[in-house]
N, C-alpha and C. Protein backbone atom coordinates (compact mmCIF):
# COMPACT_ATOMS: atom_id res chain seq x y z
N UNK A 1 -52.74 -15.67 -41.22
CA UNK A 1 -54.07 -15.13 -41.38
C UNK A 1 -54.31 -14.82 -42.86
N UNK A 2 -55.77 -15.01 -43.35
CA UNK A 2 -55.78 -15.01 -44.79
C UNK A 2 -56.32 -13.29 -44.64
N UNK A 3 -56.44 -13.06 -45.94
CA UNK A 3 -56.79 -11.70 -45.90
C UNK A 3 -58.02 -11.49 -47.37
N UNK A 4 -59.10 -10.57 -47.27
CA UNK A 4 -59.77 -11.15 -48.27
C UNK A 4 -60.49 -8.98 -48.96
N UNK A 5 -61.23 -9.07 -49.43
CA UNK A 5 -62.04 -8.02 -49.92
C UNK A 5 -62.84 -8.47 -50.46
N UNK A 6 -64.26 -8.40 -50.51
CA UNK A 6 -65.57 -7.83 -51.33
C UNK A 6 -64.96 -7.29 -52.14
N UNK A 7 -65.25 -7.29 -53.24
CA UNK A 7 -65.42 -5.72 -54.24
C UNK A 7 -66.40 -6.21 -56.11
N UNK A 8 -67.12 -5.00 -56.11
CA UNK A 8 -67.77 -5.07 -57.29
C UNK A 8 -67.31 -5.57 -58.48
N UNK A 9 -68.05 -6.78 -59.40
CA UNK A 9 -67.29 -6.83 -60.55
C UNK A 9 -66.29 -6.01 -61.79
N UNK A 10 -67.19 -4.75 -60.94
CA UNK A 10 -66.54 -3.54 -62.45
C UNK A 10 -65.38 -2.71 -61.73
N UNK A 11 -64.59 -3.17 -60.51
CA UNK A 11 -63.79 -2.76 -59.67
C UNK A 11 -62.55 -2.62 -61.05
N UNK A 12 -62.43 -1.54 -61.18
CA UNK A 12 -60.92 -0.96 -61.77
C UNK A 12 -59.60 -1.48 -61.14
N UNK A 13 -58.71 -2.49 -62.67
CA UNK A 13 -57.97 -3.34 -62.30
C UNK A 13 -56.96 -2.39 -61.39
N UNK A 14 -56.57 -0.84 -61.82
CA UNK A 14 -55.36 -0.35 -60.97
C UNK A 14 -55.79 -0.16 -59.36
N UNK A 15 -57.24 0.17 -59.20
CA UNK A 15 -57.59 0.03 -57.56
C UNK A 15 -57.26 -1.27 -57.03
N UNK A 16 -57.00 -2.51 -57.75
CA UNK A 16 -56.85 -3.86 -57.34
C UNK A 16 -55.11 -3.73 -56.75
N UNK A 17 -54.60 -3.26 -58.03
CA UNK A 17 -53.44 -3.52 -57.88
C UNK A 17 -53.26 -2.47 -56.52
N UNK A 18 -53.56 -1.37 -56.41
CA UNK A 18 -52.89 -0.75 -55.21
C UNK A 18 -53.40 -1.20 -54.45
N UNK A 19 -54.89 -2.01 -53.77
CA UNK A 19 -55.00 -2.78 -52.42
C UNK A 19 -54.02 -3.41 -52.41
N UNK A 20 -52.97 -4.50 -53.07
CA UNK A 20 -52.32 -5.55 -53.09
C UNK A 20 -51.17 -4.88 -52.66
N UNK A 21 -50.62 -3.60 -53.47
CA UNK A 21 -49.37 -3.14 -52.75
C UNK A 21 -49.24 -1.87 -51.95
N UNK A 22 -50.19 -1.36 -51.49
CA UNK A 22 -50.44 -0.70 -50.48
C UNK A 22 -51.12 -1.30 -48.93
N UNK A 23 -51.68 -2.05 -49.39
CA UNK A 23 -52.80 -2.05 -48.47
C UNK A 23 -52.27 -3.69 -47.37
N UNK A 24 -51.77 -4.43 -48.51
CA UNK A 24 -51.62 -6.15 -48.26
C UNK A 24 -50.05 -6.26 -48.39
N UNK A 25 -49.08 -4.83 -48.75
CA UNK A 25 -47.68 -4.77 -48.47
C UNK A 25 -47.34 -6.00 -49.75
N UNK A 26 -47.69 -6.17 -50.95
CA UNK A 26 -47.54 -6.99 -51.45
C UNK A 26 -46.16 -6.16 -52.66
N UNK A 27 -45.09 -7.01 -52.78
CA UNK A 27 -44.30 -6.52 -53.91
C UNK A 27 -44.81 -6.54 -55.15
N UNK A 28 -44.28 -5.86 -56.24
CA UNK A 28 -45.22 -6.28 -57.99
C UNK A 28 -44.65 -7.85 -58.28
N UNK A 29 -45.64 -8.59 -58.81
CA UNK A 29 -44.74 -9.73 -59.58
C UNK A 29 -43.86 -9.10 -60.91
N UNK A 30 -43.12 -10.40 -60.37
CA UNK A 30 -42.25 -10.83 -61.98
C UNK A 30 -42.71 -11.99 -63.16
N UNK A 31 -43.43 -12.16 -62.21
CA UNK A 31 -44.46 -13.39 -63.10
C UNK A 31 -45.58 -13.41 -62.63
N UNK A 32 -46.93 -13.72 -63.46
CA UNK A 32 -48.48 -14.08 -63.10
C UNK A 32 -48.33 -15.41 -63.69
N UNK A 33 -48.75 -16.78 -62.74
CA UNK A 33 -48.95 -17.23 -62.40
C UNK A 33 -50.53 -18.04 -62.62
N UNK A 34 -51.25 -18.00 -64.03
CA UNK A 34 -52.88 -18.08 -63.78
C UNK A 34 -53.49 -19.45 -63.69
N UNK A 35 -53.92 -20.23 -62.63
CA UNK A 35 -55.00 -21.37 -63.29
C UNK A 35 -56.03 -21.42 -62.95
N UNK A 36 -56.70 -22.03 -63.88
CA UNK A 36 -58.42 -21.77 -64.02
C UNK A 36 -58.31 -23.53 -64.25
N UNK A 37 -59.80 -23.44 -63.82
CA UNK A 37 -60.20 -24.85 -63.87
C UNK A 37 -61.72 -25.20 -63.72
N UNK A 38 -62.11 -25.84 -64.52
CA UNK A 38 -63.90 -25.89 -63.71
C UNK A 38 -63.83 -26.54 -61.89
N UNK A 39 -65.03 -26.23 -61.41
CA UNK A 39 -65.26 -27.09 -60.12
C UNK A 39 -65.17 -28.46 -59.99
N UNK A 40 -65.19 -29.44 -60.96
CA UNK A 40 -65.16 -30.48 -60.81
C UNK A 40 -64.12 -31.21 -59.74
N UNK A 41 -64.07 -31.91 -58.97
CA UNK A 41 -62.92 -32.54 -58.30
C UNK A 41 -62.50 -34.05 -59.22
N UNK A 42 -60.98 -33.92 -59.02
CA UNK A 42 -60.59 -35.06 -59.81
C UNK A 42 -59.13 -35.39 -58.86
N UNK A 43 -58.61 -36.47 -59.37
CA UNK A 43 -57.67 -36.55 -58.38
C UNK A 43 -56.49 -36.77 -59.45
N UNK A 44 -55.65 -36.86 -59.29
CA UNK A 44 -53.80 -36.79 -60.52
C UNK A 44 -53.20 -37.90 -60.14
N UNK A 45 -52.59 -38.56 -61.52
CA UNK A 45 -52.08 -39.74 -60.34
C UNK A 45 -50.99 -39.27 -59.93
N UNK A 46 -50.33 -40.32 -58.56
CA UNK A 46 -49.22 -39.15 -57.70
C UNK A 46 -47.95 -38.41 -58.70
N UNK A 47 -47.71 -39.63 -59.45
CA UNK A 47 -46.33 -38.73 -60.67
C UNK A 47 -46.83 -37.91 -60.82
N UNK A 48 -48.11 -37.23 -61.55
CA UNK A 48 -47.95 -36.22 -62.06
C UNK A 48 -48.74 -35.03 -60.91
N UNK A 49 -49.09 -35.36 -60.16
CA UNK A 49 -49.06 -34.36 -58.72
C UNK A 49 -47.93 -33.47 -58.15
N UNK A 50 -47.08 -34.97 -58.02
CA UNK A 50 -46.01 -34.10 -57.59
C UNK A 50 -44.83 -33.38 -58.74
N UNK A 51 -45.18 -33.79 -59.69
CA UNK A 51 -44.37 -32.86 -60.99
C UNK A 51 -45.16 -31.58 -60.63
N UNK A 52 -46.43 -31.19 -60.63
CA UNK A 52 -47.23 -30.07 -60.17
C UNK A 52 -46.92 -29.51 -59.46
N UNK A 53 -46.51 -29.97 -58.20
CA UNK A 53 -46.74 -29.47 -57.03
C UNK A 53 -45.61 -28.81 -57.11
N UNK A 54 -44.28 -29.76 -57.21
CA UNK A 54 -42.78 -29.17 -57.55
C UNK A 54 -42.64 -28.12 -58.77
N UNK A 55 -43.14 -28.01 -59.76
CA UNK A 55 -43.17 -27.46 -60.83
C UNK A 55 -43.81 -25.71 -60.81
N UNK A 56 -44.89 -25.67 -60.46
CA UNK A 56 -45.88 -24.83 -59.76
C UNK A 56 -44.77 -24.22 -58.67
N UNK A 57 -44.45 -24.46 -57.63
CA UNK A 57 -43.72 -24.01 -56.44
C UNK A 57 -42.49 -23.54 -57.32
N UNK A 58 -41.88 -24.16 -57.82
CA UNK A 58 -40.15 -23.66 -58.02
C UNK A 58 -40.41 -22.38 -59.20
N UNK A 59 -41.80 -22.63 -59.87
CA UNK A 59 -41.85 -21.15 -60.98
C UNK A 59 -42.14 -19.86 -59.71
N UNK A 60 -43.03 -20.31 -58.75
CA UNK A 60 -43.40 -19.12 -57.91
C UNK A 60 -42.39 -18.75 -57.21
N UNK A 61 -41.72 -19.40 -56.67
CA UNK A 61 -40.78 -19.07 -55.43
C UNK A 61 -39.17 -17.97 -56.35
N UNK A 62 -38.66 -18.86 -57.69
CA UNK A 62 -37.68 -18.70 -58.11
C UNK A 62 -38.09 -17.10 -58.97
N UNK A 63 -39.53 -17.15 -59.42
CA UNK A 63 -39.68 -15.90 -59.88
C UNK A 63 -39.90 -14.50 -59.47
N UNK A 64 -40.42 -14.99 -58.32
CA UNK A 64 -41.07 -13.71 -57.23
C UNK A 64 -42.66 -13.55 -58.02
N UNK A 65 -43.08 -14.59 -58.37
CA UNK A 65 -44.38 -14.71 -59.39
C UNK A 65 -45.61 -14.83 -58.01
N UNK A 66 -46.81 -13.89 -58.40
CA UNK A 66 -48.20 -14.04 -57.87
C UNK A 66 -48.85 -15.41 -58.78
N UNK A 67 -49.38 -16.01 -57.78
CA UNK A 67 -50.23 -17.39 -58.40
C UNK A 67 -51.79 -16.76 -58.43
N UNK A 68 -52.78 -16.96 -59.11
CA UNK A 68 -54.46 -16.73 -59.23
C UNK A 68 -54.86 -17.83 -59.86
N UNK A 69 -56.14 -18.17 -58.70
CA UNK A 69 -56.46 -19.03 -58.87
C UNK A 69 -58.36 -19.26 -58.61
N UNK A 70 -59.26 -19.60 -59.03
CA UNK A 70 -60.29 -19.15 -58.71
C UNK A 70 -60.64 -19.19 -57.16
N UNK A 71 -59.75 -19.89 -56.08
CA UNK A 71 -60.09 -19.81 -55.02
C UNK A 71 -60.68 -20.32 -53.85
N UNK A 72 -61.59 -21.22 -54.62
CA UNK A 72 -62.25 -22.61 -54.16
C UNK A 72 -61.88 -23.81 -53.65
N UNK A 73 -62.32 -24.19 -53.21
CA UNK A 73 -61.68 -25.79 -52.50
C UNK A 73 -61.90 -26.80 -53.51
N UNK A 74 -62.10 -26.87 -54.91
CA UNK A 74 -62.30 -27.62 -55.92
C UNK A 74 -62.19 -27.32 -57.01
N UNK A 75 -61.83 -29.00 -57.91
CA UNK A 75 -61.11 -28.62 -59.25
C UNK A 75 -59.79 -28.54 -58.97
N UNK A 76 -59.11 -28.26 -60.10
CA UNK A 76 -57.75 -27.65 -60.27
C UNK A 76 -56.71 -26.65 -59.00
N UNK A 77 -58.01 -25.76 -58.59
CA UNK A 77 -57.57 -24.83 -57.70
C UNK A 77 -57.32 -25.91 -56.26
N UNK A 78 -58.23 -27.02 -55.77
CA UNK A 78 -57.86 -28.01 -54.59
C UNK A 78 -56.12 -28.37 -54.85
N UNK A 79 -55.99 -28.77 -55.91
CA UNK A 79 -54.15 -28.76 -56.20
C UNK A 79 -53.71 -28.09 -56.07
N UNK A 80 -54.15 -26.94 -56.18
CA UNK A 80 -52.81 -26.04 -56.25
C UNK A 80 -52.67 -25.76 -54.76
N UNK A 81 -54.22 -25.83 -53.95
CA UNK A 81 -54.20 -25.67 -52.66
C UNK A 81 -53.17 -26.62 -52.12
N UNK A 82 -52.69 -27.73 -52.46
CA UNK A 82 -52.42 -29.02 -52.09
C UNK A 82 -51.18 -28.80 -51.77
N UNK A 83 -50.88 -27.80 -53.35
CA UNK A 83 -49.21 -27.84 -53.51
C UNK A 83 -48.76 -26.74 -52.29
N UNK A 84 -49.05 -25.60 -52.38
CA UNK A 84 -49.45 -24.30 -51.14
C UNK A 84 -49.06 -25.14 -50.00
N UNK A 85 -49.99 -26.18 -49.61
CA UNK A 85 -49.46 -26.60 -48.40
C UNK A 85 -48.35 -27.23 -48.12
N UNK A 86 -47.73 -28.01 -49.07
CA UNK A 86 -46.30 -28.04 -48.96
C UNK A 86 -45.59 -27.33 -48.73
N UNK A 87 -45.39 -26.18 -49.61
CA UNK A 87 -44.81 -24.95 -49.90
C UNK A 87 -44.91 -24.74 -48.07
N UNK A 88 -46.15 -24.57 -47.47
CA UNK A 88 -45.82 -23.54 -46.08
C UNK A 88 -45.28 -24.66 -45.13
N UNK A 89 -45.31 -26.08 -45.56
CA UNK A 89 -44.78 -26.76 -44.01
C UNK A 89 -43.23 -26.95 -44.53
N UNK A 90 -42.57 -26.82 -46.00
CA UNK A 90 -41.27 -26.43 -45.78
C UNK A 90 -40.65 -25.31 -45.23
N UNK A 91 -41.39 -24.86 -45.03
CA UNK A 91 -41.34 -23.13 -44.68
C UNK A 91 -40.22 -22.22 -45.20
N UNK A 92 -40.24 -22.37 -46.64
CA UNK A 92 -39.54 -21.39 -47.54
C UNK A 92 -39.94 -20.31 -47.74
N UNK A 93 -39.83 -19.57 -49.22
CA UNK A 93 -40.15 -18.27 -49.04
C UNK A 93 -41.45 -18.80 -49.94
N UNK A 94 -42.23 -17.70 -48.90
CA UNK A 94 -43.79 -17.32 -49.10
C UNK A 94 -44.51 -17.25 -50.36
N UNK A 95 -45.23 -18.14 -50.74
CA UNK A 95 -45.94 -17.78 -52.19
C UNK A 95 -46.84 -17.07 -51.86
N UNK A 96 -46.98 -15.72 -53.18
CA UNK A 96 -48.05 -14.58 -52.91
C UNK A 96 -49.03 -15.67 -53.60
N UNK A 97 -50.22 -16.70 -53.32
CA UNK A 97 -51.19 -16.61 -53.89
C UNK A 97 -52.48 -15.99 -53.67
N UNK A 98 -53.25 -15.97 -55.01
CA UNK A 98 -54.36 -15.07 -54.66
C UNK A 98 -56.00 -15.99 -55.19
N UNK A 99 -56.70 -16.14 -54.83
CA UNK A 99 -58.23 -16.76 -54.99
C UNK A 99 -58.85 -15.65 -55.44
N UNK A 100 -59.09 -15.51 -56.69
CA UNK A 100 -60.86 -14.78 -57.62
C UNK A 100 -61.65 -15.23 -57.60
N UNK A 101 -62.79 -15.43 -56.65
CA UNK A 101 -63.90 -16.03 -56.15
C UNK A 101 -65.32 -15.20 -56.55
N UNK A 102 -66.07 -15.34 -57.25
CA UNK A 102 -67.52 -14.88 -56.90
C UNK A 102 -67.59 -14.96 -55.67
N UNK A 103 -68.11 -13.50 -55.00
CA UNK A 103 -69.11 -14.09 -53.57
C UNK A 103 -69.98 -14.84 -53.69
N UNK A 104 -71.02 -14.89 -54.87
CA UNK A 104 -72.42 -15.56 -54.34
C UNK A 104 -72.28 -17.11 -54.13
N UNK A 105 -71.08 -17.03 -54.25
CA UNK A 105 -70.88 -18.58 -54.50
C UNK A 105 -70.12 -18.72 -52.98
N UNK A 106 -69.80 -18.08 -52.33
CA UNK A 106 -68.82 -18.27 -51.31
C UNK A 106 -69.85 -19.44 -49.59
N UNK A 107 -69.51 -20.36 -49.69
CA UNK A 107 -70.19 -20.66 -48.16
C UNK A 107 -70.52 -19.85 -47.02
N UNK A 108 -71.50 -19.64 -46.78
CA UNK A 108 -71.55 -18.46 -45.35
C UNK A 108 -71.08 -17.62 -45.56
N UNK A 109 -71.24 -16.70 -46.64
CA UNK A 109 -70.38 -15.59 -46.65
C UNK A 109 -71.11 -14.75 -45.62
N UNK A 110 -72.32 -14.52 -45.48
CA UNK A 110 -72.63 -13.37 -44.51
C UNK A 110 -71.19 -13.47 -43.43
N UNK A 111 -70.84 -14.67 -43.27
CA UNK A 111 -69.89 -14.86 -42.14
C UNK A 111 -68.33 -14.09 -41.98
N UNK A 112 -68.51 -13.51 -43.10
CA UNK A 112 -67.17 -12.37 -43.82
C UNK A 112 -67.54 -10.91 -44.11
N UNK A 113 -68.49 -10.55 -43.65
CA UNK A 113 -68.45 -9.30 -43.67
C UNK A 113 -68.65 -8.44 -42.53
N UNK A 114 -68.01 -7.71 -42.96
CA UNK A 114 -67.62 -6.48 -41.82
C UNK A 114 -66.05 -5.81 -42.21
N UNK A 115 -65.58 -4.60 -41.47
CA UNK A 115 -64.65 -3.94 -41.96
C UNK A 115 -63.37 -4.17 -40.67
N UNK A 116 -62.27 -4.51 -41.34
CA UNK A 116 -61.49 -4.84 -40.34
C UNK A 116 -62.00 -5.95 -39.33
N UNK A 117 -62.43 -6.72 -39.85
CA UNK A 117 -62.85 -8.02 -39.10
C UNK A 117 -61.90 -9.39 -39.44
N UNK A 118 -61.81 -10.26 -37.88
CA UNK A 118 -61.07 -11.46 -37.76
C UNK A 118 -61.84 -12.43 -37.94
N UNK A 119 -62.31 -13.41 -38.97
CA UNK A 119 -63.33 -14.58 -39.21
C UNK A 119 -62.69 -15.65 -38.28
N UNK A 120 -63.49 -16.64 -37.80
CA UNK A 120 -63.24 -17.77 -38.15
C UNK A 120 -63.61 -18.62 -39.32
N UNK A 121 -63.03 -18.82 -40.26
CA UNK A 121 -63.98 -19.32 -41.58
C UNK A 121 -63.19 -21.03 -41.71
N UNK A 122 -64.37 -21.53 -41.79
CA UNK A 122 -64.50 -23.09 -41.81
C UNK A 122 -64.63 -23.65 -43.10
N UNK A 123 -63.92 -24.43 -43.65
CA UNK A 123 -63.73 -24.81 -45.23
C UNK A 123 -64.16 -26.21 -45.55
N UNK A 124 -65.29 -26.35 -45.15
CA UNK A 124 -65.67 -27.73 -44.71
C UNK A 124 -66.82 -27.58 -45.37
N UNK A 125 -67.28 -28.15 -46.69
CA UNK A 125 -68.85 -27.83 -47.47
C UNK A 125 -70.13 -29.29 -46.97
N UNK A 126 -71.02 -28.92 -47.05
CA UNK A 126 -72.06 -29.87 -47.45
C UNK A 126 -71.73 -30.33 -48.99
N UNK A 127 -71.69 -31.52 -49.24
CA UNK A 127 -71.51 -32.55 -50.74
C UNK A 127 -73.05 -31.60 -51.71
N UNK A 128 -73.65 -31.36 -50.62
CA UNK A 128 -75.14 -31.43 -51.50
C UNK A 128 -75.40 -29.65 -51.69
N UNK A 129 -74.74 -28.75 -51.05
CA UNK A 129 -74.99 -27.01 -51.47
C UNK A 129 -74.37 -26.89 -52.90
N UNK A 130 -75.06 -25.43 -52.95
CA UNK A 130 -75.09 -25.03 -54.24
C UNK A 130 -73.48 -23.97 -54.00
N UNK A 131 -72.75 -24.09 -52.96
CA UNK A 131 -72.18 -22.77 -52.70
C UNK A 131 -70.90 -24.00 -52.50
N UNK A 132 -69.25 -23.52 -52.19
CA UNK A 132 -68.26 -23.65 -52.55
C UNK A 132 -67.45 -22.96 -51.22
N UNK A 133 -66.79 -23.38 -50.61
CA UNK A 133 -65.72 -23.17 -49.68
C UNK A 133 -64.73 -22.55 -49.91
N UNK A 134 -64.17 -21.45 -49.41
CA UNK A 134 -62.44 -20.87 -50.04
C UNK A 134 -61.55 -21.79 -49.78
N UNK A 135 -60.74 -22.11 -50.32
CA UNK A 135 -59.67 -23.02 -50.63
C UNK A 135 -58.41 -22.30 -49.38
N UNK A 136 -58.56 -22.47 -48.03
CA UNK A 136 -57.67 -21.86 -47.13
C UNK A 136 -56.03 -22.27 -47.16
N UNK A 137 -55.99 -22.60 -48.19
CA UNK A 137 -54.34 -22.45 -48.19
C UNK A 137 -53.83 -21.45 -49.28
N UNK A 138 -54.70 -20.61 -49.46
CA UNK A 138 -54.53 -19.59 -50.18
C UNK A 138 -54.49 -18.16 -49.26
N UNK A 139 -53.26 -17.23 -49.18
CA UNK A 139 -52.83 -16.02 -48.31
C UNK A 139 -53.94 -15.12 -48.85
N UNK A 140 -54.37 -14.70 -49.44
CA UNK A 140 -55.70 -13.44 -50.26
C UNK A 140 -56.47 -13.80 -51.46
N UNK A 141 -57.75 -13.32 -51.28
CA UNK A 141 -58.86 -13.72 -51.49
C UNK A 141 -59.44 -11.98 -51.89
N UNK A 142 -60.06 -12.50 -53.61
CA UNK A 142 -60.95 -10.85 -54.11
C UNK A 142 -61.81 -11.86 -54.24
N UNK A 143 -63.08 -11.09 -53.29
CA UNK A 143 -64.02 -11.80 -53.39
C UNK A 143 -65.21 -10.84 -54.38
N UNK A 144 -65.50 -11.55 -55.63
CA UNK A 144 -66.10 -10.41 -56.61
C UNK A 144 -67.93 -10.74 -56.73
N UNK A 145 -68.56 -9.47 -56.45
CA UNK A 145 -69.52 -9.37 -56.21
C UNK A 145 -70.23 -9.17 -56.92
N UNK A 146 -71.42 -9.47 -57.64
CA UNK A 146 -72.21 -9.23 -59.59
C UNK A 146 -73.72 -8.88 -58.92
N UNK A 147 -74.05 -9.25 -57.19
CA UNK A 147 -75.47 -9.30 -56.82
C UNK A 147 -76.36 -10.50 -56.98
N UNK A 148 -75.63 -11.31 -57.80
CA UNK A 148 -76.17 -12.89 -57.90
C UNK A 148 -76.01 -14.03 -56.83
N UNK A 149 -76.32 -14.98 -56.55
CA UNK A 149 -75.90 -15.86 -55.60
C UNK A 149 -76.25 -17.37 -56.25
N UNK A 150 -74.90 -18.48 -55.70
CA UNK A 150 -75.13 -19.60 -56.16
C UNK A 150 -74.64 -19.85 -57.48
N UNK A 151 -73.94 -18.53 -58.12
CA UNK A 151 -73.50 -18.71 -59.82
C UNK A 151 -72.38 -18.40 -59.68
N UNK A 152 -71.36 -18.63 -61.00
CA UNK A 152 -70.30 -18.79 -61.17
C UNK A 152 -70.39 -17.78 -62.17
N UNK A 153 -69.11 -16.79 -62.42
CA UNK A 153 -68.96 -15.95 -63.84
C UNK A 153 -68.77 -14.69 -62.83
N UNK A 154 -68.89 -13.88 -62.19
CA UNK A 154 -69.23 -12.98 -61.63
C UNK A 154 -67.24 -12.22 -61.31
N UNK A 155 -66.57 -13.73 -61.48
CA UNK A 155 -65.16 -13.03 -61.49
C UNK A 155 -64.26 -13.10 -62.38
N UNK A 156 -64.87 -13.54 -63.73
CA UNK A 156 -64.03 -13.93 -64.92
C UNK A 156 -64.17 -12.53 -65.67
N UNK A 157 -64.41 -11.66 -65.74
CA UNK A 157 -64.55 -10.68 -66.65
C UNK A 157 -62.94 -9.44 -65.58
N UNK A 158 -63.84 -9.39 -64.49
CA UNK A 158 -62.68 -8.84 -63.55
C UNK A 158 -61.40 -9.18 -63.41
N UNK A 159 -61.20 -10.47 -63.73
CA UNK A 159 -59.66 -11.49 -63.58
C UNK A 159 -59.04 -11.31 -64.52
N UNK A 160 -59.88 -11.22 -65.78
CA UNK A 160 -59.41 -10.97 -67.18
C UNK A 160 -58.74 -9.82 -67.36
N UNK A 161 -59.66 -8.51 -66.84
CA UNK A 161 -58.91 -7.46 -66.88
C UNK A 161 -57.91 -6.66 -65.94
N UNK A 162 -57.62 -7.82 -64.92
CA UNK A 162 -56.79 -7.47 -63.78
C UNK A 162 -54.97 -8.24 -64.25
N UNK A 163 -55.59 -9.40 -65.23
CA UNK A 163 -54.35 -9.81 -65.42
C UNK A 163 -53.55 -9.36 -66.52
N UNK A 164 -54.60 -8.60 -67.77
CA UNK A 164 -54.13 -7.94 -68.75
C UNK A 164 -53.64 -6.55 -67.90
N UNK A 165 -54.55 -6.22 -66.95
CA UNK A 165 -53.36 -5.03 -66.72
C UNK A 165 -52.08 -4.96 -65.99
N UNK A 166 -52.06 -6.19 -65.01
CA UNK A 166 -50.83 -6.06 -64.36
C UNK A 166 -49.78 -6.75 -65.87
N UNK A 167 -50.03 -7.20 -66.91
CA UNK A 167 -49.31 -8.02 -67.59
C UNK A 167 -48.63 -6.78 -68.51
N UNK A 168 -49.39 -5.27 -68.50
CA UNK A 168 -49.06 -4.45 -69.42
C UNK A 168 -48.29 -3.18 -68.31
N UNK A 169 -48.11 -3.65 -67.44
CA UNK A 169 -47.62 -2.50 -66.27
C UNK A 169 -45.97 -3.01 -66.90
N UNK A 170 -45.04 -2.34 -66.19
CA UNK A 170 -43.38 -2.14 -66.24
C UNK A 170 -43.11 -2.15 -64.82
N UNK A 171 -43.60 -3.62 -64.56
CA UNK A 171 -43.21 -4.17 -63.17
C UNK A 171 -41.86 -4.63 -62.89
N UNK A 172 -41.00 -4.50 -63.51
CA UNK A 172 -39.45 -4.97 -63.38
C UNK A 172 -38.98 -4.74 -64.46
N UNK A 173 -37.71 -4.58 -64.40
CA UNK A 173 -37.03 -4.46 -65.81
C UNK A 173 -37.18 -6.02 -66.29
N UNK A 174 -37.31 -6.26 -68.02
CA UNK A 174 -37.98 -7.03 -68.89
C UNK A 174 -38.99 -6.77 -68.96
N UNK A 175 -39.41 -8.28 -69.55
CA UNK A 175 -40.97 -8.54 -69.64
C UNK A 175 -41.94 -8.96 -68.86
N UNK A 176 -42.76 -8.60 -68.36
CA UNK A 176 -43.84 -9.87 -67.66
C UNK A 176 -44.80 -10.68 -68.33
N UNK A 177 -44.72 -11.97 -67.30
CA UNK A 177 -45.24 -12.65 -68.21
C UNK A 177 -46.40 -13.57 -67.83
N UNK A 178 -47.10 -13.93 -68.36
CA UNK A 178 -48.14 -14.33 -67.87
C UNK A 178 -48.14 -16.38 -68.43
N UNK A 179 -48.32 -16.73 -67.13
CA UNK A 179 -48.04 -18.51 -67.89
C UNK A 179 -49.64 -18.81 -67.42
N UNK A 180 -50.45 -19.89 -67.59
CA UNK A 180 -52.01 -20.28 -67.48
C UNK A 180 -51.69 -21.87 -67.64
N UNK A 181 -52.69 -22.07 -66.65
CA UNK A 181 -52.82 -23.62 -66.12
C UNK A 181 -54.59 -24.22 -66.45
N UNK A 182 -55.11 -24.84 -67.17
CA UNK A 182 -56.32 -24.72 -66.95
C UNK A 182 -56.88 -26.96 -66.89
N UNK A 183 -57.65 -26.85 -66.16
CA UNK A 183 -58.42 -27.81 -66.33
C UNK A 183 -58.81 -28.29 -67.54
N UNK A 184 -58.80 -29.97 -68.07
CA UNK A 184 -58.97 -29.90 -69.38
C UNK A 184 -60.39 -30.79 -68.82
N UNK A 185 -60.46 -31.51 -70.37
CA UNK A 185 -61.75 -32.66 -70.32
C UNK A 185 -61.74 -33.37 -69.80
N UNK A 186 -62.78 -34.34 -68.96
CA UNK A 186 -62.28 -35.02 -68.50
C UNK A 186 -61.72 -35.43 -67.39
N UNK A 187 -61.55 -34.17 -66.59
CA UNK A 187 -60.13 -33.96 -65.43
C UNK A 187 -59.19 -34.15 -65.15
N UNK A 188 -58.82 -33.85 -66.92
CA UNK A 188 -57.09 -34.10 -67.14
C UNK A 188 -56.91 -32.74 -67.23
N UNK A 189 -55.79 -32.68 -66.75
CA UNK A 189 -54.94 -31.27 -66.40
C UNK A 189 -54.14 -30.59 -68.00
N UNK A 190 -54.32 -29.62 -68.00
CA UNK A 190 -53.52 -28.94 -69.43
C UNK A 190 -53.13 -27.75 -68.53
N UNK A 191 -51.88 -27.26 -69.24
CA UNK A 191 -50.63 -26.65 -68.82
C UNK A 191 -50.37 -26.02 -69.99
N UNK A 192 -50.70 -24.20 -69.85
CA UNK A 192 -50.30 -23.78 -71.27
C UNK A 192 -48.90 -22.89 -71.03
């Protein structure tokens, strides 16, 4: 079962972090995990998919690392969804990933609200809406709310300051660290 929240763009990164480990039983990472990508869909050729897919999985699994990802069923984030699904039909240990989604952008969201509610949520878009599907091979979902609908931006300011703060917490002995994956030109993939 996926698990998700509403919450306001100006939601204070430490209230984030304690839903995640209070609320969603989530451990702290040892690694963040970030990729961003525009919406565009593109496809990889298979070599370098499955370098991804394998590459991506063995940093999450071997680190005890949270993955974020915008959340969507497109772009960059559809891969990583891709890789996720590998990951659960080997059935190893569990990647914490997480989707930063604008609501207004979410498909049917009326169809997600309520408190302590079981969705059925269908990830299946019209080619031709202005709105975007959650990427369901993703375990949790902040779904960030600005009052806009149909736009994008509404969770980049929040993500920003959710990852600088878990990146400045003393989540394990060392360092944490933060690695970023982003969509390049084109719909060639860059890996920072």
């Amino acid at each position: 079962m996926l698990q998700y929240v509403r919450l306001s763009y100006d939601t204070r990164p430490e209230n984030i972090l304690q839903l995640f480990t209070r609320e969603w039983s989530l451990e702290l990472p040892k690694l963040l995990i970030t990729v961003q990508g525009g919406k565009a869909n593109f496809e990889l050729q298979p070599k370098l998919k499955k370098v991804l897919r394998k590459g991506l999985l063995k940093a999450a699994k071997t680190t005890g690392a949270w993955v974020f990802t915008g959340g969507t069923n497109t772009g960059v984030t559809r891969q990583v969804g891709d890789a996720l699904l590998m990951e659960r039909s080997q059935r190893s240990g569990r990647v914490v990933s997480i989707g930063i989604a604008p609501w207004g952008i979410v498909e049917n969201n009326h169809e997600l609200i309520g408190h302590n509610k079981d969705v059925p949520y269908h990830s299946i878009s019209s080619p031709r809406s202005k709105f975007a599907v959650l990427n369901n091979r993703h375990a949790y979902f902040l779904l960030v709310d600005n009052g806009t609908a149909g736009k994008y931006g509404a969770e980049i300011i929040l993500r920003r300051k959710l990852e600088k703060y878990i990146s400045n917490q003393k989540l394990h002995p060392g360092k944490s660290k933060i690695v970023g994956a982003k969509g390049g030109e084109n719909g060639e993939p860059l890996v920072l």
